[in-house]
C-alpha atoms as a PDB file:
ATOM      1  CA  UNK A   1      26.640   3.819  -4.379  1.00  0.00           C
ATOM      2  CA  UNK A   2      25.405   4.541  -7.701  1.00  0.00           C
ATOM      3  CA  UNK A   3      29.197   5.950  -9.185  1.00  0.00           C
ATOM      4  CA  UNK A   4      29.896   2.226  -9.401  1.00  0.00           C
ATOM      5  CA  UNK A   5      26.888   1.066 -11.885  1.00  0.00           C
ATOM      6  CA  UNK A   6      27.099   3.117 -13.764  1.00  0.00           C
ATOM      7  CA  UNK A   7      31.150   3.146 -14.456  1.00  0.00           C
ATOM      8  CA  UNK A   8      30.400  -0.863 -15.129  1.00  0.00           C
ATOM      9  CA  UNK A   9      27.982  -0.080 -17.496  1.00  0.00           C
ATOM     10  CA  UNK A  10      30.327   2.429 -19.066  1.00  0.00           C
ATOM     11  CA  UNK A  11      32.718   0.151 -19.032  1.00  0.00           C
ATOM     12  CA  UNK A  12      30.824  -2.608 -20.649  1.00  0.00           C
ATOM     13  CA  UNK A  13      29.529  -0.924 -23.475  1.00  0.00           C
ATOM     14  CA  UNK A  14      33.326   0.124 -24.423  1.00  0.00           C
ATOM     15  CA  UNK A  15      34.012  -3.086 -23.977  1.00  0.00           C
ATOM     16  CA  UNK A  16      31.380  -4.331 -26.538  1.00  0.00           C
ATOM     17  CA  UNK A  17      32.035  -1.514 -28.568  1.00  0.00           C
ATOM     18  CA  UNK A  18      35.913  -2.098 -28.628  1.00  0.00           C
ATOM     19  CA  UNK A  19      35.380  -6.739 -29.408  1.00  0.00           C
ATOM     20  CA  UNK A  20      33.282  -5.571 -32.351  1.00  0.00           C
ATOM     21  CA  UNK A  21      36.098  -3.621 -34.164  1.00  0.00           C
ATOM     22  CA  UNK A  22      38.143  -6.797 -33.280  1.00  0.00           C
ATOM     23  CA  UNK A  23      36.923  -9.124 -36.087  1.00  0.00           C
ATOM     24  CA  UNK A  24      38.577  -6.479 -38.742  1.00  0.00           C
ATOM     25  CA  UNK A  25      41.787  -5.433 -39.824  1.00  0.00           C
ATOM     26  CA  UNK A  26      41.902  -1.737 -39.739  1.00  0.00           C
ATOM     27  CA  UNK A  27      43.379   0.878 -42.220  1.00  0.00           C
ATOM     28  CA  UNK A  28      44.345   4.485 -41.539  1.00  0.00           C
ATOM     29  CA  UNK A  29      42.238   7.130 -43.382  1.00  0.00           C
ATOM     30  CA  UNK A  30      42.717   7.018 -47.249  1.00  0.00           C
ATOM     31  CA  UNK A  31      40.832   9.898 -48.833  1.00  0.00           C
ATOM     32  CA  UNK A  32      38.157  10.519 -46.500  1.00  0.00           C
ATOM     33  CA  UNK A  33      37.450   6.707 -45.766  1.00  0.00           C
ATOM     34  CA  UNK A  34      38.610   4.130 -43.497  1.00  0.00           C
ATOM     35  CA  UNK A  35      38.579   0.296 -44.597  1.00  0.00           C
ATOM     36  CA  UNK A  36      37.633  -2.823 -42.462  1.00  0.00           C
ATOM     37  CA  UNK A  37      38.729  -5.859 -43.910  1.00  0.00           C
ATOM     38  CA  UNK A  38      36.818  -8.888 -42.334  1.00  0.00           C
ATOM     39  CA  UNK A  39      38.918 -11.705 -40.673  1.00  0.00           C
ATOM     40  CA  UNK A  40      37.027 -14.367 -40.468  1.00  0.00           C
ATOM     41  CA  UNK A  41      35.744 -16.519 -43.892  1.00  0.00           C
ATOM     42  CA  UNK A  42      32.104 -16.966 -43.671  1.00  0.00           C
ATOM     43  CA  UNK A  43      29.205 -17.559 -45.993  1.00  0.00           C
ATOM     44  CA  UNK A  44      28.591 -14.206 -47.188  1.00  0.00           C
ATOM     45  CA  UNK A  45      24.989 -12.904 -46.808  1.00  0.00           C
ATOM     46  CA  UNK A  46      24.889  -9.116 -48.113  1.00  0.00           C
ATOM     47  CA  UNK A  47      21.997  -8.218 -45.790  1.00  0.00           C
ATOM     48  CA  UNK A  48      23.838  -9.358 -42.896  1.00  0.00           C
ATOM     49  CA  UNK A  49      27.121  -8.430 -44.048  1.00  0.00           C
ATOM     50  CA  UNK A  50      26.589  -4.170 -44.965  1.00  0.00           C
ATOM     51  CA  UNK A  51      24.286  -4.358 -41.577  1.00  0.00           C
ATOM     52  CA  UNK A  52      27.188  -4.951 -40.057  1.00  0.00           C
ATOM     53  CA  UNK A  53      29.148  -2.520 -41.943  1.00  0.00           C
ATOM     54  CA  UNK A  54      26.557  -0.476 -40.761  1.00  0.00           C
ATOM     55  CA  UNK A  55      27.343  -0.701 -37.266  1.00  0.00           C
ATOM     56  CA  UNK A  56      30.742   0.370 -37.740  1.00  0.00           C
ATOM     57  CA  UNK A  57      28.573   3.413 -39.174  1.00  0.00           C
ATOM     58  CA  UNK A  58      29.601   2.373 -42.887  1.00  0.00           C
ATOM     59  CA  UNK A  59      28.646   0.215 -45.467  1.00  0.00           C
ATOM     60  CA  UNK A  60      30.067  -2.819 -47.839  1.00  0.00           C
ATOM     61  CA  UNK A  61      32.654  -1.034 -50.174  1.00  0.00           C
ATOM     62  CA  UNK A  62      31.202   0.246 -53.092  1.00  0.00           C
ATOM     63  CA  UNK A  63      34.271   0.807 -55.942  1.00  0.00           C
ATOM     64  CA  UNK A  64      33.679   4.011 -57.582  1.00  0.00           C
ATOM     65  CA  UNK A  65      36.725   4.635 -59.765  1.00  0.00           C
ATOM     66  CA  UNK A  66      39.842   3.007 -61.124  1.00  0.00           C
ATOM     67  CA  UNK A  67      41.930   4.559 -57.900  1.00  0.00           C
ATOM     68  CA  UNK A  68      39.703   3.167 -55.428  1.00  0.00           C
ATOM     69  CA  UNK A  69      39.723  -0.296 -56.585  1.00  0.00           C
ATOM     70  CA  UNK A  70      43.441  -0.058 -56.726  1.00  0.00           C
ATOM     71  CA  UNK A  71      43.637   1.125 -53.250  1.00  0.00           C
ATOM     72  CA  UNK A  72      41.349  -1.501 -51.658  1.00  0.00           C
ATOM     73  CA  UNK A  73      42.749  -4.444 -53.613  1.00  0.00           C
ATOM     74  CA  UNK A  74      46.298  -3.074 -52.195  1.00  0.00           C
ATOM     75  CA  UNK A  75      44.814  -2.801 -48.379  1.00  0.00           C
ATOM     76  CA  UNK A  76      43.291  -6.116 -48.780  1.00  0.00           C
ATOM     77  CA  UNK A  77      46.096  -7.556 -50.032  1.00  0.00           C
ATOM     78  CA  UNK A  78      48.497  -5.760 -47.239  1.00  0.00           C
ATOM     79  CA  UNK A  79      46.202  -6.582 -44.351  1.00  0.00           C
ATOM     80  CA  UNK A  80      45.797 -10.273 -45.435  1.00  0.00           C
ATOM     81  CA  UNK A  81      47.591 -11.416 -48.023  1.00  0.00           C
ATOM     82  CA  UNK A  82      45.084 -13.606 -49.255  1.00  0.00           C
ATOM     83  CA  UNK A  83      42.064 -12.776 -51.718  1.00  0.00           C
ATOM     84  CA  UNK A  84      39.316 -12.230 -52.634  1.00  0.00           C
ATOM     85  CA  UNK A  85      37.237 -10.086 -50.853  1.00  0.00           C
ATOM     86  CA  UNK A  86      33.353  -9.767 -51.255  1.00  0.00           C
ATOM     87  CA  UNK A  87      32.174  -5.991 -52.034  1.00  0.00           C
ATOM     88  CA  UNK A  88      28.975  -4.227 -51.820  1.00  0.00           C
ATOM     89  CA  UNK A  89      28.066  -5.201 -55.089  1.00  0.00           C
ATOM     90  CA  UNK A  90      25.368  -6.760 -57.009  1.00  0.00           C
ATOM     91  CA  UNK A  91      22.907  -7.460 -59.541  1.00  0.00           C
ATOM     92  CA  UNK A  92      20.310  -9.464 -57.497  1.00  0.00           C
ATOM     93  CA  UNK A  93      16.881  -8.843 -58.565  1.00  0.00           C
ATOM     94  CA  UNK A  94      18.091  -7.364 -62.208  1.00  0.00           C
ATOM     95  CA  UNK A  95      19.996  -9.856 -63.740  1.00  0.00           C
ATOM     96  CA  UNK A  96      23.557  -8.113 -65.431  1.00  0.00           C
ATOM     97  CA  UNK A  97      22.817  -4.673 -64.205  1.00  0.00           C
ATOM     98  CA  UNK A  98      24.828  -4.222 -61.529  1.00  0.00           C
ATOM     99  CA  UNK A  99      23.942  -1.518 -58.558  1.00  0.00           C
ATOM    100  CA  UNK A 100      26.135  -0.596 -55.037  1.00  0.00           C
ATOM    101  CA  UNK A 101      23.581  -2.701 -52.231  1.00  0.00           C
ATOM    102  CA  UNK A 102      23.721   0.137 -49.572  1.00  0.00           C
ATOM    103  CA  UNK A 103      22.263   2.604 -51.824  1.00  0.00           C
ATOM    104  CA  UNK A 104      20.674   0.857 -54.879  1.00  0.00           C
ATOM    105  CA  UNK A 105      22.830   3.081 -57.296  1.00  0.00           C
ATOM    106  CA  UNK A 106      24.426   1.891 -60.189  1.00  0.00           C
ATOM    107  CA  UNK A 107      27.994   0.597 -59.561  1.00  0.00           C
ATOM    108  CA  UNK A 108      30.691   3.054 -60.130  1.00  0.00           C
ATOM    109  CA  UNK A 109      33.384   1.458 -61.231  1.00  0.00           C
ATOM    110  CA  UNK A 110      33.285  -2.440 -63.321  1.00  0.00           C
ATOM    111  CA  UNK A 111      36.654  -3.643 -64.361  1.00  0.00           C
ATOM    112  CA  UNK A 112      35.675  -7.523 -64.938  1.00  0.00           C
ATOM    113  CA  UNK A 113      38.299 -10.375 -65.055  1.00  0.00           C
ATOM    114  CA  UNK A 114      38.635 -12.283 -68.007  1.00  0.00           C
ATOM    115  CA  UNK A 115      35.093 -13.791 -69.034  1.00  0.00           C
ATOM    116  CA  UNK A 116      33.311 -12.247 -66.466  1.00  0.00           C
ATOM    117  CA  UNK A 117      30.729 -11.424 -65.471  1.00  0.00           C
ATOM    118  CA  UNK A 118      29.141 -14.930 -66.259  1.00  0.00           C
ATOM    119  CA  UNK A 119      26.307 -15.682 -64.119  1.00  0.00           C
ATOM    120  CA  UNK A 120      27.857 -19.292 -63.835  1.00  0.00           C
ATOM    121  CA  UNK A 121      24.636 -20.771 -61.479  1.00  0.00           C
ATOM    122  CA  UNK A 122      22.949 -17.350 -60.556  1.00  0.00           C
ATOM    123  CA  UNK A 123      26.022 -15.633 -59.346  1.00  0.00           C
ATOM    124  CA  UNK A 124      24.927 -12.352 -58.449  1.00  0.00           C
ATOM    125  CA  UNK A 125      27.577 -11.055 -55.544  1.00  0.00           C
ATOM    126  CA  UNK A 126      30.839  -9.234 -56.650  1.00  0.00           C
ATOM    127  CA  UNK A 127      34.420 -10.035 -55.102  1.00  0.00           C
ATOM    128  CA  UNK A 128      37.338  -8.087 -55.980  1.00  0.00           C
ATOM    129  CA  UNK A 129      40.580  -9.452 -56.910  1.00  0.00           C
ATOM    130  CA  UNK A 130      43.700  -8.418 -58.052  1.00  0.00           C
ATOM    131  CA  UNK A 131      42.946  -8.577 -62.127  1.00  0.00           C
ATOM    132  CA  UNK A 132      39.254  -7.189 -61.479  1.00  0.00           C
ATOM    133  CA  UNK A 133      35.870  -8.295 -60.101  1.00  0.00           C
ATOM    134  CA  UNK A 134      34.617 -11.398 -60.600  1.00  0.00           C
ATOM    135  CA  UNK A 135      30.713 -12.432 -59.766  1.00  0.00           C
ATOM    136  CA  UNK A 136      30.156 -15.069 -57.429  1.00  0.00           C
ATOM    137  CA  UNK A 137      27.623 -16.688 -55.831  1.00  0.00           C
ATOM    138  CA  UNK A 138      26.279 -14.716 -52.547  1.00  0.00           C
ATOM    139  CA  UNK A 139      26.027 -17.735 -50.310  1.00  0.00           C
ATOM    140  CA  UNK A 140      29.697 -18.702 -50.685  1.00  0.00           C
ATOM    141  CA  UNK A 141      32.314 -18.585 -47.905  1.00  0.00           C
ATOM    142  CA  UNK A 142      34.749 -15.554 -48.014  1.00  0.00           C
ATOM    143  CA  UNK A 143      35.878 -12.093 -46.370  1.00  0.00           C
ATOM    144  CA  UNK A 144      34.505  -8.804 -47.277  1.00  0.00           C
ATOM    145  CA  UNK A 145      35.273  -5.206 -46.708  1.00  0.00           C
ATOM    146  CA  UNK A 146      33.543  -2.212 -45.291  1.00  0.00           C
ATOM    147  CA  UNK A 147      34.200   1.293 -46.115  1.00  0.00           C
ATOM    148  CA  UNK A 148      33.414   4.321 -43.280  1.00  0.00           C
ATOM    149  CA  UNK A 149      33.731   7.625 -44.210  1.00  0.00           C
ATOM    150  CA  UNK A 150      35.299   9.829 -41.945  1.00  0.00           C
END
């Protein structure tokens, strides 16, 4: 009698586990990292956005070097055709220093577009596209993209 709870609640936590991956587009390993590029445009919030990178046991991307950047902008731009994506990060709370969110370092890897960064209204989130980052404003609507080591 008890073989049957407890294969439902096996079953249901795959389940769960398994719909959660399902709002992402999914890349291969690339370099010891796996990418997640969100489906779904919604007003980007980078507390709630890297704790759900989190849960995929990852964090918003952080671009570290030249490579990566080109990489990501080329998975993005494979998986959806459509940019830009919002990245992990920022210079909220220190105003044109810009650090990765998940671990407060300083970013890696800053190849602006033309005239940016330019704080136009208190932008202080990054999105990549194809000719560089560009600052934005952290309540807009968008995708982003998480990156899980592996």
């Amino acid at each position: 009698m008890t073989v049957l709870p407890i294969f439902l609640l096996l079953w249901v936590s795959l389940a769960a586990s398994v719909q959660g991956y399902a709002n992402y587009d999914i890349t291969a390993p690339q370099n010891g990292r796996r990418y997640y590029v969100s489906k779904d445009h919604e007003a980007f919030n980078l507390a709630t956005m890297n704790g759900r990178c989190r849960g995929l046991n990852g964090y918003l991307v952080q671009i570290d070097t030249r490579q990566e950047f080109d990489l990501v902008w080329s998975i993005a731009d494979e998986v959806s055709g459509v940019g830009p994506f919002f990245t992990g990060i920022t210079d909220e709370g220190s105003e044109g220093h810009f650090y990765t969110y998940n671990d407060k370092k300083p970013a890696g890897f800053l190849s602006w577009r033309w005239f940016q960064p330019d704080n136009w209204y208190g932008e202080n989130c990054v999105e990549i596209w194809m000719t560089g980052l560009n600052d934005i404003a952290c309540g807009k609507s968008g995708r982003y993209i998480c990156e899980v080591p592996v």
